[in-house]
C-alpha atoms as a PDB file:
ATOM      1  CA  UNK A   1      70.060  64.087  69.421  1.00  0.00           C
ATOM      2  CA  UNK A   2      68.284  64.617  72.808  1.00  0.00           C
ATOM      3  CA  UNK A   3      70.123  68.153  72.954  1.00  0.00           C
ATOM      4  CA  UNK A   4      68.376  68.875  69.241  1.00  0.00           C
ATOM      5  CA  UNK A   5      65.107  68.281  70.875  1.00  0.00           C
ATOM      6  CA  UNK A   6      65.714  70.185  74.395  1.00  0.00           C
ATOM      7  CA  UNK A   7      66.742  73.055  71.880  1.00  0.00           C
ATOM      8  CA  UNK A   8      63.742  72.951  70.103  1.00  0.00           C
ATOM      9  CA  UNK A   9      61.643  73.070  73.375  1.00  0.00           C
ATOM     10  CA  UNK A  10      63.433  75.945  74.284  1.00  0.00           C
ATOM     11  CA  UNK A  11      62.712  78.111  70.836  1.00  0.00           C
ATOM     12  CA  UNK A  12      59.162  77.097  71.574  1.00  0.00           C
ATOM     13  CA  UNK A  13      58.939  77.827  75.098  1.00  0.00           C
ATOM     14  CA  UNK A  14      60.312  81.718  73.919  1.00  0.00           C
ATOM     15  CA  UNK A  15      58.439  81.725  70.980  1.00  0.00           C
ATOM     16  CA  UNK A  16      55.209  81.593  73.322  1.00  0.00           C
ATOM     17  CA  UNK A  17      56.599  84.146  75.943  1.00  0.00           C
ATOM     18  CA  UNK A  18      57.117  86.539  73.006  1.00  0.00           C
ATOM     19  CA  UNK A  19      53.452  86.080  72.132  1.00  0.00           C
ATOM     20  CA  UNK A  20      52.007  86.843  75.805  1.00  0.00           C
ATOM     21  CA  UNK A  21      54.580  89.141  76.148  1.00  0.00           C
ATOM     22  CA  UNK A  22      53.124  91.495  72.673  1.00  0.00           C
ATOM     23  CA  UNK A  23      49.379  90.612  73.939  1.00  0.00           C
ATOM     24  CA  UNK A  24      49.944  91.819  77.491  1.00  0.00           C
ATOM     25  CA  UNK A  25      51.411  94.920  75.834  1.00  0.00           C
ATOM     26  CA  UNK A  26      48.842  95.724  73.925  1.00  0.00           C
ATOM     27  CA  UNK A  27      45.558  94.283  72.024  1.00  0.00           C
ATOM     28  CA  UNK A  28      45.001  96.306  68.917  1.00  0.00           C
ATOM     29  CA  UNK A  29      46.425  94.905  65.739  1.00  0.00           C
ATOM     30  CA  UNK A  30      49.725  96.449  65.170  1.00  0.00           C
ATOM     31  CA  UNK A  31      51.871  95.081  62.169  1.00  0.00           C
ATOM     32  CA  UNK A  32      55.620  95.465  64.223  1.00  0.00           C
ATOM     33  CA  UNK A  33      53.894  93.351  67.201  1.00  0.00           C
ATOM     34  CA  UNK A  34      52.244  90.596  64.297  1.00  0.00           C
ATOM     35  CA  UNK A  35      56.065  90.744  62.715  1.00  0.00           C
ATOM     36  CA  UNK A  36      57.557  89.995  65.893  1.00  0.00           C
ATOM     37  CA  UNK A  37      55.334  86.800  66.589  1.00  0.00           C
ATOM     38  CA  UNK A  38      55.996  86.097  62.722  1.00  0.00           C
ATOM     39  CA  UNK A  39      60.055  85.507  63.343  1.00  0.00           C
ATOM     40  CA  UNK A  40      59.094  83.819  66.826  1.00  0.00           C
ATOM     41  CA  UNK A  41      57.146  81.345  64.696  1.00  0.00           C
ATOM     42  CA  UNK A  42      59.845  81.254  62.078  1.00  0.00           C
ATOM     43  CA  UNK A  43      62.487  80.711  64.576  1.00  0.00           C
ATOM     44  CA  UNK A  44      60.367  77.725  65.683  1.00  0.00           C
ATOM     45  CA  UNK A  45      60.156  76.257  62.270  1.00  0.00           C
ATOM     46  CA  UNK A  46      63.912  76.621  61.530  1.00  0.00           C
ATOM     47  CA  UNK A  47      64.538  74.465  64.785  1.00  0.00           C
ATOM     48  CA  UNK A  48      61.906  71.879  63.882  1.00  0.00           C
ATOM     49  CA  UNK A  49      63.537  71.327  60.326  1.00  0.00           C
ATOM     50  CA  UNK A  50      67.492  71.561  61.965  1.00  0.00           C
ATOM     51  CA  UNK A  51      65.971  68.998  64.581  1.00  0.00           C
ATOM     52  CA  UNK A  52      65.090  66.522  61.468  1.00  0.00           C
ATOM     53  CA  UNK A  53      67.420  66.422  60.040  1.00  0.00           C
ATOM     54  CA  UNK A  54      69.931  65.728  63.003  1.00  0.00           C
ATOM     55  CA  UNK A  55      67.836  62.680  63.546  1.00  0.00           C
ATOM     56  CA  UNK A  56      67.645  61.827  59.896  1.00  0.00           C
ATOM     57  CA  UNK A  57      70.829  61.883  59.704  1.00  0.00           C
ATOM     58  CA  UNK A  58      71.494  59.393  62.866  1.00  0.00           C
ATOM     59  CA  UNK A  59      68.926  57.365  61.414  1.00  0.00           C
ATOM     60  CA  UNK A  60      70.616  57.224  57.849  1.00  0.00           C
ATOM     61  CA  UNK A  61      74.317  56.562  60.013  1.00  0.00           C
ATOM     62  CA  UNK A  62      72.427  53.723  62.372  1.00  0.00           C
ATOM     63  CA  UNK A  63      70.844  51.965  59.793  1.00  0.00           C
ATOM     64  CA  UNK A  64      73.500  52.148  57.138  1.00  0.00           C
ATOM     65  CA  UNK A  65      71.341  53.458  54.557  1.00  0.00           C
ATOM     66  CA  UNK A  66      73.901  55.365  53.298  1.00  0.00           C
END
C-alpha cells in the first residue's frame, strides 16, 4: 500500500520535470510540447486511480465488507 503511494509520488515528481523540462525548451505554444504534458498528466491520473483502488481494496479485505 505504502509502495502504491511512493509510486504515485514518483509519476508526479516526472510528470513536473517533463513540464519544466518543455518550458525551459521553449515558450511559444506548440501542440507536440502541450501533448507531451497532456500524457504526463494522464500518466498521473492513471496512478492516482490504480493507487485507489489498491487501498480500496485493503480497506474492503480489512474490514470484511466483502
Amino acid at each position: 500500500m505504502i509502495g502504491a503511494l511512493l509510486a504515485t509520488l514518483a509519476v508526479e515528481l516526472l510528470n513536473a520535470a517533463i513540464e519544466k523540462l518543455a518550458d525551459r525548451v521553449t515558450s511559444d505554444h506548440d501542440l507536440q510540447i502541450g501533448m507531451v504534458k497532456d500524457y504526463g498528466s494522464a500518466a498521473v491520473f492513471c496512478m492516482l486511480c490504480l493507487s485507489t483502488l489498491v487501498w480500496a481494496s485493503a480497506l474492503v479485505v480489512r474490514f470484511d465488507w466483502f
